[in-house]
N, C-alpha and C. Protein backbone atom coordinates (compact mmCIF):
# COMPACT_ATOMS: atom_id res chain seq x y z
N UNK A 1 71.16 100.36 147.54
CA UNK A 1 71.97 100.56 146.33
C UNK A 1 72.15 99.29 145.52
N UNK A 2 71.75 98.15 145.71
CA UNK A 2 71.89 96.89 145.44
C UNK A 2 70.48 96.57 145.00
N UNK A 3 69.66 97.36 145.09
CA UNK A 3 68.11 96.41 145.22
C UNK A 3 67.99 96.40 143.55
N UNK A 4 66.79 95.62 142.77
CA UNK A 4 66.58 96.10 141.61
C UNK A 4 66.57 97.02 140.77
N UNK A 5 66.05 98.13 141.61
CA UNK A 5 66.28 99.55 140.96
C UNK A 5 67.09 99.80 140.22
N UNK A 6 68.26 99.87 141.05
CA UNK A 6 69.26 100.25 141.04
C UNK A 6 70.01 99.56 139.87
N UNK A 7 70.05 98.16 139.64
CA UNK A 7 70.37 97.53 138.71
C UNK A 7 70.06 97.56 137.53
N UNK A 8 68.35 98.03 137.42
CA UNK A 8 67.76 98.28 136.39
C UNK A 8 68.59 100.11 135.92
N UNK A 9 68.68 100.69 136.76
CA UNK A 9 69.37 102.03 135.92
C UNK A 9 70.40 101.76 135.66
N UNK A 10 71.22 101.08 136.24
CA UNK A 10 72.73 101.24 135.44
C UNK A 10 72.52 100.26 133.94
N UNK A 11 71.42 99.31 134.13
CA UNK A 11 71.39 98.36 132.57
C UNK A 11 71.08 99.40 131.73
N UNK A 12 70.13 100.50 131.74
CA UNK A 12 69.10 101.64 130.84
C UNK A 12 70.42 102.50 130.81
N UNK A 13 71.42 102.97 131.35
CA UNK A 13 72.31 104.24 131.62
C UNK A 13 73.22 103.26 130.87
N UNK A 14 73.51 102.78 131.20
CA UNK A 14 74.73 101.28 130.04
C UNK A 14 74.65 101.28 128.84
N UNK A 15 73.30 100.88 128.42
CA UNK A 15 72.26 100.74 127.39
C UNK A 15 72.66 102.05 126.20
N UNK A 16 72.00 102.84 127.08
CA UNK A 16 72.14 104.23 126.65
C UNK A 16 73.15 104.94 125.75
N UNK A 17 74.41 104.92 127.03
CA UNK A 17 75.91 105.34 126.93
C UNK A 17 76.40 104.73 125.69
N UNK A 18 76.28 103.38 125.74
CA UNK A 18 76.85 102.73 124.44
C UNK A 18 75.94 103.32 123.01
N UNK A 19 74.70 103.30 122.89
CA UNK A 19 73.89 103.57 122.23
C UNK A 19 74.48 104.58 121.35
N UNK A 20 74.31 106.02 121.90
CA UNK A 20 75.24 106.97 122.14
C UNK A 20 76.52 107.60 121.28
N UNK A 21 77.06 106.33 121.88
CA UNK A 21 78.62 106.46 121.39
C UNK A 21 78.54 106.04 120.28
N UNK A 22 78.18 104.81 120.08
CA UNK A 22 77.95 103.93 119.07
C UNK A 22 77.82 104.92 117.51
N UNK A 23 76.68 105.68 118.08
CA UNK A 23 76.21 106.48 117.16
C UNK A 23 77.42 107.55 116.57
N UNK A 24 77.17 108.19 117.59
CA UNK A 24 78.66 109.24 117.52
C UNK A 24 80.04 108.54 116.48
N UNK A 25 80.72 106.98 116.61
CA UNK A 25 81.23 106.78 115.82
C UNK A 25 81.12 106.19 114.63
N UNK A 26 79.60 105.99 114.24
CA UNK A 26 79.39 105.68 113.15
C UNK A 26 79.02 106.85 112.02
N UNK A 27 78.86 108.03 112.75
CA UNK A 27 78.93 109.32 111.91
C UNK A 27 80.17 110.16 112.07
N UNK A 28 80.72 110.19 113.09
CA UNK A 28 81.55 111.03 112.86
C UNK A 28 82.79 111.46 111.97
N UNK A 29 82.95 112.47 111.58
CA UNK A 29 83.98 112.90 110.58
C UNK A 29 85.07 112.18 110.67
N UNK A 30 85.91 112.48 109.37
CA UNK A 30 87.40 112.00 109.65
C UNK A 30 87.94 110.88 109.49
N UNK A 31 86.75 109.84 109.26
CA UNK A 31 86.96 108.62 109.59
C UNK A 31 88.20 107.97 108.05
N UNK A 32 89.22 107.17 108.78
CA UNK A 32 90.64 107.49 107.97
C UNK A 32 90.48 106.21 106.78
N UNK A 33 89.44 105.28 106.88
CA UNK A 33 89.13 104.38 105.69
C UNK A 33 90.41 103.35 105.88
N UNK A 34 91.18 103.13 106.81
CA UNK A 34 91.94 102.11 107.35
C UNK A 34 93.42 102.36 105.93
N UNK A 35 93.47 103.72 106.43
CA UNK A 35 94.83 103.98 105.07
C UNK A 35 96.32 103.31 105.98
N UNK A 36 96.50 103.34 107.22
CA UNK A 36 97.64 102.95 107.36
C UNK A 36 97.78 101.00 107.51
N UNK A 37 96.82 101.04 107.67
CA UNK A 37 96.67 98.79 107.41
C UNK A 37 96.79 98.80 105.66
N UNK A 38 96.24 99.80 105.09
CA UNK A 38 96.14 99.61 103.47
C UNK A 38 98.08 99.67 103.23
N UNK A 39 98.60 100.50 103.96
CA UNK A 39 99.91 100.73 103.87
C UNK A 39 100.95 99.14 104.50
N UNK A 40 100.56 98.39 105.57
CA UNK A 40 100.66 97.43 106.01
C UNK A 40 100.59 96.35 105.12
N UNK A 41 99.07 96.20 104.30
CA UNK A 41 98.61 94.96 104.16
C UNK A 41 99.37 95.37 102.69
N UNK A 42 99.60 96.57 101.59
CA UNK A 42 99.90 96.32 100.34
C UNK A 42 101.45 96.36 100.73
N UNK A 43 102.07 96.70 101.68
CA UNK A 43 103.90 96.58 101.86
C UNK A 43 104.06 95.35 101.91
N UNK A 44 103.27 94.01 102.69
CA UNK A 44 103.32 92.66 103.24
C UNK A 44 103.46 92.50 101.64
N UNK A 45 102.24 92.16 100.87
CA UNK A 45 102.14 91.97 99.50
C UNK A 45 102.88 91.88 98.28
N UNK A 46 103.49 93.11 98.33
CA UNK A 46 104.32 93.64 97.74
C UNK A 46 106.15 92.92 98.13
N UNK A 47 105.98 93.00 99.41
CA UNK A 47 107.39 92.14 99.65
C UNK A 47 107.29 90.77 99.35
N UNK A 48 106.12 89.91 99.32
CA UNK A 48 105.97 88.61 98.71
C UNK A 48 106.40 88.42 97.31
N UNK A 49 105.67 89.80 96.65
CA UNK A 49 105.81 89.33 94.72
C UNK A 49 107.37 89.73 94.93
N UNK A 50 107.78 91.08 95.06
CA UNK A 50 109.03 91.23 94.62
C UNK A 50 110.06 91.53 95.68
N UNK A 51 110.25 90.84 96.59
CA UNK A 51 111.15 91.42 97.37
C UNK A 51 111.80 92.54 98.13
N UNK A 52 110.71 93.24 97.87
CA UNK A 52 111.20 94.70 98.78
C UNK A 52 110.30 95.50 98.94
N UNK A 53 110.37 95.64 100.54
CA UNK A 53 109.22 95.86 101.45
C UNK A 53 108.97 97.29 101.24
N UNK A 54 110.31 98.12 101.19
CA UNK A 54 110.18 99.86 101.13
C UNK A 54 110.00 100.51 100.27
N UNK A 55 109.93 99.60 98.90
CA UNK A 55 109.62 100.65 97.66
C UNK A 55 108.03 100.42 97.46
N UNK A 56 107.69 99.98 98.38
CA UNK A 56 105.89 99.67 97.93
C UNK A 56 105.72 101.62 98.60
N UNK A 57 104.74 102.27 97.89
CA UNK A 57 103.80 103.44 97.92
C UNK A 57 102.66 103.25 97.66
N UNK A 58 101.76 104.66 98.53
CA UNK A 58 100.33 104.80 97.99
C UNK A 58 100.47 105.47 98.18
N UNK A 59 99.44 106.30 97.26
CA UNK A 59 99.21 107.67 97.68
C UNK A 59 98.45 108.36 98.44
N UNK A 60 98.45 109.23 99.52
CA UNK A 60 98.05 109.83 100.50
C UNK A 60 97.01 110.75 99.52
N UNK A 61 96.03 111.24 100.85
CA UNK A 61 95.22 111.94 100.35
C UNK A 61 95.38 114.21 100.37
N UNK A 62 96.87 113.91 100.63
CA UNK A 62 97.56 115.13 100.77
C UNK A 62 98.52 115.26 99.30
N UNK A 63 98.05 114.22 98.63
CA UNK A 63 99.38 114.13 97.96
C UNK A 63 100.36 113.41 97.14
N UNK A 64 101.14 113.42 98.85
CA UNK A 64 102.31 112.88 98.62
C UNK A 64 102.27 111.19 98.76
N UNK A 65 103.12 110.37 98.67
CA UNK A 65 103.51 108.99 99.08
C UNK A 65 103.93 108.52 99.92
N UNK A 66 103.28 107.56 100.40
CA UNK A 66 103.04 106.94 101.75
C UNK A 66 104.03 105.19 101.58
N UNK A 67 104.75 105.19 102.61
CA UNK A 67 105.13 103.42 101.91
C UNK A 67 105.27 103.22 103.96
N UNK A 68 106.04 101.41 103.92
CA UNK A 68 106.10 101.38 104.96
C UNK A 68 107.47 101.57 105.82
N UNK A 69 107.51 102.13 106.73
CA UNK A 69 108.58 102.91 107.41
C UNK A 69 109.05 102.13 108.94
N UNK A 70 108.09 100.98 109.24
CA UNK A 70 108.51 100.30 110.14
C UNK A 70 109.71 99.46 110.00
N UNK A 71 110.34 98.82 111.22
CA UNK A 71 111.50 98.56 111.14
C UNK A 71 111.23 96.98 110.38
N UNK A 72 111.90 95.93 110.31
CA UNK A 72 111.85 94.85 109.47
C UNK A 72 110.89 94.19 110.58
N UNK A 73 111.33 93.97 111.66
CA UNK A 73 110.42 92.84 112.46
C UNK A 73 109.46 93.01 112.17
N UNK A 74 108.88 94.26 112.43
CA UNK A 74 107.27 94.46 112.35
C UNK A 74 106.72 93.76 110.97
N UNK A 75 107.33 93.66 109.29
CA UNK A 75 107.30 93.44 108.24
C UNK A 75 106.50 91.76 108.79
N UNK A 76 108.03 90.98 109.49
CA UNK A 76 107.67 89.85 109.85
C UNK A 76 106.14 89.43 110.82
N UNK A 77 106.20 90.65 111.52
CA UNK A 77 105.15 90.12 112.41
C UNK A 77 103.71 90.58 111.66
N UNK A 78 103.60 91.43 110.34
CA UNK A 78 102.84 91.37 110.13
C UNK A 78 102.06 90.35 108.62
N UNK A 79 103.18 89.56 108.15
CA UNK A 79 103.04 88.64 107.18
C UNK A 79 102.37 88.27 107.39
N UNK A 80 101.37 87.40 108.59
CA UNK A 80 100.27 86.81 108.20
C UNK A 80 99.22 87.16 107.87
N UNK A 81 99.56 89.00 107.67
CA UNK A 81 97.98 89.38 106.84
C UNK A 81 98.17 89.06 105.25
N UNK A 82 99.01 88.50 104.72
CA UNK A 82 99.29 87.71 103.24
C UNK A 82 98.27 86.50 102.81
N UNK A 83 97.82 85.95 104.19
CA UNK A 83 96.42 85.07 103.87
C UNK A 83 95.31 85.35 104.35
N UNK A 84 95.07 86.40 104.35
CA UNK A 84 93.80 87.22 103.91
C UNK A 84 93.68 88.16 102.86
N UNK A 85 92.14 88.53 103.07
CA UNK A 85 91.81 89.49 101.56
C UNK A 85 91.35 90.55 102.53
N UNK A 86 91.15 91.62 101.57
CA UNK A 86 91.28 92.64 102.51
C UNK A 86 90.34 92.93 103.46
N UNK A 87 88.80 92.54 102.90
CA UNK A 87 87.89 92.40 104.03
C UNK A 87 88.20 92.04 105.23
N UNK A 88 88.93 90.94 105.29
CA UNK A 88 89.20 89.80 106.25
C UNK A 88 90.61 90.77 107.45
N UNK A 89 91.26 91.48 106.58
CA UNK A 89 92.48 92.28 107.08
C UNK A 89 92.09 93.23 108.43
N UNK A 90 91.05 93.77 107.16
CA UNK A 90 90.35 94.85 107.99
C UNK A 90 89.45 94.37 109.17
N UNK A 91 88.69 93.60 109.80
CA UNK A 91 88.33 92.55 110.56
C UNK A 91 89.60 92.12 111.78
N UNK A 92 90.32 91.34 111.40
CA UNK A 92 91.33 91.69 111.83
C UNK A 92 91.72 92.21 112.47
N UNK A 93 92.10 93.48 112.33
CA UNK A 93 92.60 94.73 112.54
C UNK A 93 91.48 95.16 113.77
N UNK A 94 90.18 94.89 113.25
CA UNK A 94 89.47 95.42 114.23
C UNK A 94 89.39 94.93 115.57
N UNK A 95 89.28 93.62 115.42
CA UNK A 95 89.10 92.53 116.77
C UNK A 95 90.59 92.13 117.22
N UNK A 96 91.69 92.60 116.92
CA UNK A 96 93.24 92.94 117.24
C UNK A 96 93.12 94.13 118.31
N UNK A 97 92.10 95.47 117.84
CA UNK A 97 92.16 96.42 118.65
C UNK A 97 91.29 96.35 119.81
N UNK A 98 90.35 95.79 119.35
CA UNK A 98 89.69 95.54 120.92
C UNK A 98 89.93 94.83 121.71
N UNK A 99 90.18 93.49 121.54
CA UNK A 99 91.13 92.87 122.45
C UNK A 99 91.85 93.43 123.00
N UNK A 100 93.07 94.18 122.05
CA UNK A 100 93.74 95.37 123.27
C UNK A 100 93.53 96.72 124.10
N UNK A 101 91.92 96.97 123.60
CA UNK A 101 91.64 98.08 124.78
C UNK A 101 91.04 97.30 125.79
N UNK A 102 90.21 96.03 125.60
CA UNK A 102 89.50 94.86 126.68
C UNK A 102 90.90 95.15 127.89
N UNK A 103 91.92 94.25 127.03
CA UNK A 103 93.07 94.33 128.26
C UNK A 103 93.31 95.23 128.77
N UNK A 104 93.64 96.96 128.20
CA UNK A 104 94.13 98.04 129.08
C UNK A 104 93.04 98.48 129.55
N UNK A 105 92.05 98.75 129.53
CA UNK A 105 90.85 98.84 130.54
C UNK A 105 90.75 97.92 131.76
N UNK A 106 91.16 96.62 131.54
CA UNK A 106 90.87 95.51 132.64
C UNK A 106 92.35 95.81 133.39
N UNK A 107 93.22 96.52 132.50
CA UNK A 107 94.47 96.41 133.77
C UNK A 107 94.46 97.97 134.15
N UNK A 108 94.26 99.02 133.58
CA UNK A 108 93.62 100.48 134.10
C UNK A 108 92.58 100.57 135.12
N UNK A 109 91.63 100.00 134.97
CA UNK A 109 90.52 100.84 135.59
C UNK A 109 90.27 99.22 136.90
N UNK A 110 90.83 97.69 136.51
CA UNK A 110 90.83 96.92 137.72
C UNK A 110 90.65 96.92 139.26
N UNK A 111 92.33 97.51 139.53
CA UNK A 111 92.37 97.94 141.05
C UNK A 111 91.50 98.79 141.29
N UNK A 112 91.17 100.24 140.77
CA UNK A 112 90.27 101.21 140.80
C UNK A 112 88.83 100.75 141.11
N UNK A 113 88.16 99.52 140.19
CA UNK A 113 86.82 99.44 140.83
C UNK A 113 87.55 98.20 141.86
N UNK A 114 87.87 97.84 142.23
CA UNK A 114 88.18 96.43 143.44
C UNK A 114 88.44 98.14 144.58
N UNK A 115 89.15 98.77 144.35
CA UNK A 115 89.26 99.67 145.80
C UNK A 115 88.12 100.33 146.20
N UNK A 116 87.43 100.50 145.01
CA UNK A 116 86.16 101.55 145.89
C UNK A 116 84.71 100.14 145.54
N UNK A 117 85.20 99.31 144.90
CA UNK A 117 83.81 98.13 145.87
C UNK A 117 82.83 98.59 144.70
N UNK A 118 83.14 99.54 143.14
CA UNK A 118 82.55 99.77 142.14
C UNK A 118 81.56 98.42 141.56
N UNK A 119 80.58 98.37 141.18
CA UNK A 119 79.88 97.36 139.78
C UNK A 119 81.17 97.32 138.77
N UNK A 120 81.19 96.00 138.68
CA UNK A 120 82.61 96.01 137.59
C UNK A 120 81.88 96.21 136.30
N UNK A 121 81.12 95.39 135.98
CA UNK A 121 80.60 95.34 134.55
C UNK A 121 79.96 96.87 133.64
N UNK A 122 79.81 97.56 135.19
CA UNK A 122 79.18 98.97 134.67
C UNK A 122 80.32 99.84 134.75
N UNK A 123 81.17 99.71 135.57
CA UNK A 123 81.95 100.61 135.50
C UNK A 123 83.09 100.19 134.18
N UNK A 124 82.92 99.06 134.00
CA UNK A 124 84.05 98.95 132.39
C UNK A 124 83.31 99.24 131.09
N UNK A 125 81.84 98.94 131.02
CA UNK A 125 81.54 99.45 130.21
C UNK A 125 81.43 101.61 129.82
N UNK A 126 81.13 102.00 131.07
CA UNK A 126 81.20 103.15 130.87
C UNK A 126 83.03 103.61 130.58
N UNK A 127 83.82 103.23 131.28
CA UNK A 127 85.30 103.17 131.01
C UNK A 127 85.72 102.74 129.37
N UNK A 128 84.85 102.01 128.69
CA UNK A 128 85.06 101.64 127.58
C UNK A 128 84.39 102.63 126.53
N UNK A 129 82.99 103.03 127.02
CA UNK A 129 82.56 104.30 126.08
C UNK A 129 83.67 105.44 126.07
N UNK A 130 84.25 106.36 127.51
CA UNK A 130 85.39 106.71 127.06
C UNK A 130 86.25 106.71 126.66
N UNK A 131 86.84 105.57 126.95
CA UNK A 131 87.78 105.39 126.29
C UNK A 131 88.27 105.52 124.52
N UNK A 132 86.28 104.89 124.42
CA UNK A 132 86.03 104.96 122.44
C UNK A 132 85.96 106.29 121.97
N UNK A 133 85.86 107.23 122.70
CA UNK A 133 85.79 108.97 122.48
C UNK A 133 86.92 109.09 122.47
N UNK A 134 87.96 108.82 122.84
CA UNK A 134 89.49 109.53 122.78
C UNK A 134 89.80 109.49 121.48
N UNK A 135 90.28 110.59 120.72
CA UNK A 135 90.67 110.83 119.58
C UNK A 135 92.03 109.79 118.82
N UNK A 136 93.04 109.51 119.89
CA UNK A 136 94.06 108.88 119.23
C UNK A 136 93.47 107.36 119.24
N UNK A 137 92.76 107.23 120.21
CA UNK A 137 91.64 105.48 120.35
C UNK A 137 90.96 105.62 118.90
N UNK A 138 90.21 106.40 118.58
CA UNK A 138 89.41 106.65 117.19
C UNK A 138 90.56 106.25 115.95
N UNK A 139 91.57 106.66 116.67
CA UNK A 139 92.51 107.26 115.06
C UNK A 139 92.86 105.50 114.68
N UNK A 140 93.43 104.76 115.54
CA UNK A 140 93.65 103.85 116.06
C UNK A 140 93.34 102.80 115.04
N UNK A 141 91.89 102.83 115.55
CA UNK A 141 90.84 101.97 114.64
C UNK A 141 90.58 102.53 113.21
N UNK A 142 90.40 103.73 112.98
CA UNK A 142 89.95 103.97 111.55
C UNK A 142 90.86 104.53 110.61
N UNK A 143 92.25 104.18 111.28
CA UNK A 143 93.58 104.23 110.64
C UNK A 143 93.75 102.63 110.40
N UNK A 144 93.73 102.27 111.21
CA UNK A 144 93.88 100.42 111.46
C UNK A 144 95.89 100.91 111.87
N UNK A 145 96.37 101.07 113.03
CA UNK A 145 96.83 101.09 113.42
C UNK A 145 97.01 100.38 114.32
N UNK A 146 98.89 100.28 115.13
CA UNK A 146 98.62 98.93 115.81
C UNK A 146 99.68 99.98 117.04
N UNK A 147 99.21 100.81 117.08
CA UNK A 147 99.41 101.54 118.69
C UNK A 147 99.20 100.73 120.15
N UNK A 148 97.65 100.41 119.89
CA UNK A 148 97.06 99.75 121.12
C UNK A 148 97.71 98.95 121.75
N UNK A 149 97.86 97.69 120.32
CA UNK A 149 98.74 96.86 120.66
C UNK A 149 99.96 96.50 120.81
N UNK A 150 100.82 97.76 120.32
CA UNK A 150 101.88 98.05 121.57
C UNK A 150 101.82 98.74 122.83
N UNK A 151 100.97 99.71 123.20
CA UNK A 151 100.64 99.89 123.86
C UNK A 151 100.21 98.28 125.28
N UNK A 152 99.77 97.74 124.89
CA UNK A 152 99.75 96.23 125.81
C UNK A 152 100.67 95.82 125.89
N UNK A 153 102.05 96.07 125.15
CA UNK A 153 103.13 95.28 125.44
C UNK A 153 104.01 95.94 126.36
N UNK A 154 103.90 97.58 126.63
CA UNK A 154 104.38 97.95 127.47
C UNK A 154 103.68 98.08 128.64
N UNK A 155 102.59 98.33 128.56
CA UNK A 155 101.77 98.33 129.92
C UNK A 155 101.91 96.59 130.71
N UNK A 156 102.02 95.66 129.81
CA UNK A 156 102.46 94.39 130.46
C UNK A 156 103.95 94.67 131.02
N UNK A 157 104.61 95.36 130.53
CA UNK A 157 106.26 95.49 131.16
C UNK A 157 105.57 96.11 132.59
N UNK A 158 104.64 96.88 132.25
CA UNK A 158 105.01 97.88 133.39
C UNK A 158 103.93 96.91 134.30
N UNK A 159 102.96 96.05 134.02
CA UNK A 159 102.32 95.23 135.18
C UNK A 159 103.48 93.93 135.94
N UNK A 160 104.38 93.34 135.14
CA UNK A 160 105.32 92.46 135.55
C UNK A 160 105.97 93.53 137.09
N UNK A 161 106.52 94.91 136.60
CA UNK A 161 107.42 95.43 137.29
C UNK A 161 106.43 95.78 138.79
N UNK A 162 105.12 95.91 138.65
CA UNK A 162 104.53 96.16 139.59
C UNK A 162 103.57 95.38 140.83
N UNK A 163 104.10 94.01 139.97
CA UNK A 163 103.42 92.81 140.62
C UNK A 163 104.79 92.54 141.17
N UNK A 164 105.71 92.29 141.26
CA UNK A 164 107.02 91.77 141.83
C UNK A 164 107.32 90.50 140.37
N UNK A 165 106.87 90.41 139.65
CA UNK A 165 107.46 89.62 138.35
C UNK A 165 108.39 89.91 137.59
N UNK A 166 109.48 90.80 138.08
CA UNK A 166 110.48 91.37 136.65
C UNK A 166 111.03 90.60 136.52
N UNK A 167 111.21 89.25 136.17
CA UNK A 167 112.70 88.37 135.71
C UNK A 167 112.26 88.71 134.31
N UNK A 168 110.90 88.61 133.40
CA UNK A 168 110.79 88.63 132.06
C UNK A 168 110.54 90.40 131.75
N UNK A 169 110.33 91.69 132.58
CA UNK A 169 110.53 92.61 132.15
C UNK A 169 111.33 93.25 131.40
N UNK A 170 110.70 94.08 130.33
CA UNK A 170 111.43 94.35 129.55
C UNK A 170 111.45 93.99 127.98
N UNK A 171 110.68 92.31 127.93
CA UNK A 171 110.76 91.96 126.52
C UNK A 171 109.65 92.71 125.87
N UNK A 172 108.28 92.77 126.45
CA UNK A 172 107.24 93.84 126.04
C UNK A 172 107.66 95.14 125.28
N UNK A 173 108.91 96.03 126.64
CA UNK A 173 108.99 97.17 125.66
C UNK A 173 109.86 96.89 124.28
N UNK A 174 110.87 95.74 124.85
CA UNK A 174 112.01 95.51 123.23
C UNK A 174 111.17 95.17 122.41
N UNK A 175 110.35 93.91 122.41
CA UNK A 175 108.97 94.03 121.04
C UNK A 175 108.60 94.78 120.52
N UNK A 176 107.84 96.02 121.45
CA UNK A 176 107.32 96.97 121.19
C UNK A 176 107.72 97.50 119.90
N UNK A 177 109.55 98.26 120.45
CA UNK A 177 110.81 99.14 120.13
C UNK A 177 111.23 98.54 118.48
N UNK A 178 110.68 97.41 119.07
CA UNK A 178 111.31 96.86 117.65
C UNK A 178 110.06 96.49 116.33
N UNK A 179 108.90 96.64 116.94
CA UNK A 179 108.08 97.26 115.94
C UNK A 179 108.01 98.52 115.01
N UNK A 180 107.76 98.75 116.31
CA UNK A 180 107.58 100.36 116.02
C UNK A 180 108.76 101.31 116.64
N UNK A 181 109.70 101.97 116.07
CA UNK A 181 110.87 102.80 117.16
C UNK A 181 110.37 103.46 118.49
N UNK A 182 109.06 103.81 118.14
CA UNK A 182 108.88 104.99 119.48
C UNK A 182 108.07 104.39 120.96
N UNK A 183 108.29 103.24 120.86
CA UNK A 183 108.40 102.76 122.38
C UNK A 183 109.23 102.43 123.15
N UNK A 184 110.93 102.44 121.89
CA UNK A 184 111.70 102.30 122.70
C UNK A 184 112.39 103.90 124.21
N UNK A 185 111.45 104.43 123.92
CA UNK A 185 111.59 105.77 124.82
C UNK A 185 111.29 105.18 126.16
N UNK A 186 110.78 103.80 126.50
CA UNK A 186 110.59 103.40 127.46
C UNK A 186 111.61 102.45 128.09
N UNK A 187 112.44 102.58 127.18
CA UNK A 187 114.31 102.02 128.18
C UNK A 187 114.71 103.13 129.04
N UNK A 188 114.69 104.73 128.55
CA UNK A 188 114.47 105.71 129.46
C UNK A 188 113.97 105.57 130.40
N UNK A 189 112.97 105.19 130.27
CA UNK A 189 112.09 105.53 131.68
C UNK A 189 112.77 104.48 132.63
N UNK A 190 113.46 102.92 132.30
CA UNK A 190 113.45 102.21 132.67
C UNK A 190 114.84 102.38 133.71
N UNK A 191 115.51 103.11 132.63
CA UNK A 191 116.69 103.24 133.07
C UNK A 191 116.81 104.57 134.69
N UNK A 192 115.87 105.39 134.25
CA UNK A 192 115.82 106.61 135.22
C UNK A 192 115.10 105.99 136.39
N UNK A 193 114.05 105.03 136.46
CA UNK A 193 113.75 103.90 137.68
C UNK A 193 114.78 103.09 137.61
N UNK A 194 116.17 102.64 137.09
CA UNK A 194 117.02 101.91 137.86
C UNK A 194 116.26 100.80 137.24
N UNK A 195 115.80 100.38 137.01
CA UNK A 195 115.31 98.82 136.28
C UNK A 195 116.45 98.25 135.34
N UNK A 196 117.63 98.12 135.85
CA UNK A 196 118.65 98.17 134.93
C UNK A 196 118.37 96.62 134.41
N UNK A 197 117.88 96.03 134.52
CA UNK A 197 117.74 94.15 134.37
C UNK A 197 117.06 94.47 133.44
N UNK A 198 115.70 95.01 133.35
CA UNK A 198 114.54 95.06 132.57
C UNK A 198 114.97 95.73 131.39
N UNK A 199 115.81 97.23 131.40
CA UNK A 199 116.40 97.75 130.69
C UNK A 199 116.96 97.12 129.75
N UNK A 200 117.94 96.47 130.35
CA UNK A 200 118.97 95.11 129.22
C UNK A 200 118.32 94.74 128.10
N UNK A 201 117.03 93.92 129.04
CA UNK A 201 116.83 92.86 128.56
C UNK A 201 115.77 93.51 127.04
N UNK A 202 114.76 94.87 127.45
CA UNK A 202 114.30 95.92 126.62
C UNK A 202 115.62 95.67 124.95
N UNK A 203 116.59 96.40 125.89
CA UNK A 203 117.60 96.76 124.61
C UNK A 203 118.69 95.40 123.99
C-alpha cells in the first residue's frame, strides 16, 4: 500500500478530484458576484466620507435595499478594506476564506487521519474538494462573506476547551458575537456544558 503505485493513484485521483471540482465551481450557477463584501466594502466607505455606517444601501437583485446590519465592531474590524480598491477587496476576501477552511479542515479532519494512520496530504486534499461542494462553503466565497472566519473563532474556543487550555476560552466566541450576533448562541452551549469561566469571559 506504500509502494509507488499506490502513490502514483492517489497523485492521478487528487489530480483529478480537484480538476473536477475546480470545474464544477467555475461554472456553476448562482454565483452571488461578491454582493455582501460589495455591502461591507461600500458601508466601510461610506462611513469614511460621511459618517454613518447604516444609511449606506444597495440595491439587491430582488429589489429591495441592502445596507450594513452588523454590529459596530465588525464596522471597525473591517476598515482596513478602506485601503484597497475593489479588485484588491475581493482578493482579500478570497485568501481570508481559505486560510480559514486550511484551518478547519486541519483541526476537523487532523485527529481523524493521525487515528486511522490515513496519507495526510491526500486525505486533506480530498476533505478540501468536499468541503468546496458544500453549498453554504460556496455561498461563503461568492457572497464574500466572513462566516468561515468566524466560524475559526469558535472552533478555536472549542479547540482551547478540548486541549485542557481554557484560561483564554471564550474570547473567540465574544469576537465572534460581536461581529456578527449569531455566534453568540454559543454562550448557550457554553453555559449548558457548565463552562461558566469561558462563558463570562464569551459575554
Amino acid at each position: 500500500m506504500t509502494g509507488p503505485t499506490t502513490a502514483r493513484g492517489r497523485l492521478v485521483l487528487a489530480l483529478a478530484l480537484t480538476v473536477a471540482v475546480g470545474l464544477f465551481l467555475a461554472f456553476v450557477p448562482l454565483h452571488r458576484d461578491w454582493f455582501d463584501l460589495n455591502v461591507y466594502y461600500g458601508a466601510v466607505g461610506h462611513w469614511l466620507r460621511d459618517g454613518r455606517i447604516y444609511d449606506f444601501t444597495i440595491p439587491g437583485a430582488d429589489g429591495a435595499d441592502y445596507g450594513f446590519t452588523y454590529p459596530p465592531f465588525a464596522a471597525l474590524c473591517m476598515l482596513p478594506m478602506a485601503l484597497f480598491d475593489w479588485p484588491a477587496a475581493i482578493t482579500l476576501s478570497m485568501v481570508l476564506n481559505v486560510a480559514a477552511s486550511a484551518t478547519l479542515l486541519t483541526w476537523l479532519i487532523g485527529p481523524i487521519v493521525r487515528r486511522h494512520g490515513w496519507n495526510k496530504w491526500f486525505a486533506f486534499v480530498v476533505a478540501a474538494c468536499l468541503f468546496a461542494l458544500l453549498e453554504p462553503v460556496r455561498d461563503t466565497f461568492s457572497f464574500g462573506q466572513v462566516n468561515l472566519l468566524l466560524l475559526v473563532l469558535v472552533f478555536f474556543d472549542a479547540w482551547l476547551l478540548s486541549t485542557g487550555r481554557g484560561r483564554f476560552a471564550g474570547c473567540g466566541i465574544g469576537l465572534a458575537a460581536a461581529i456578527k450576533l449569531t455566534p453568540a448562541i454559543f454562550i448557550g452551549y457554553l453555559l449548558i456544558t457548565r463552562r461558566w469561566r469561558a462563558a463570562a469571559t464569551a459575554t
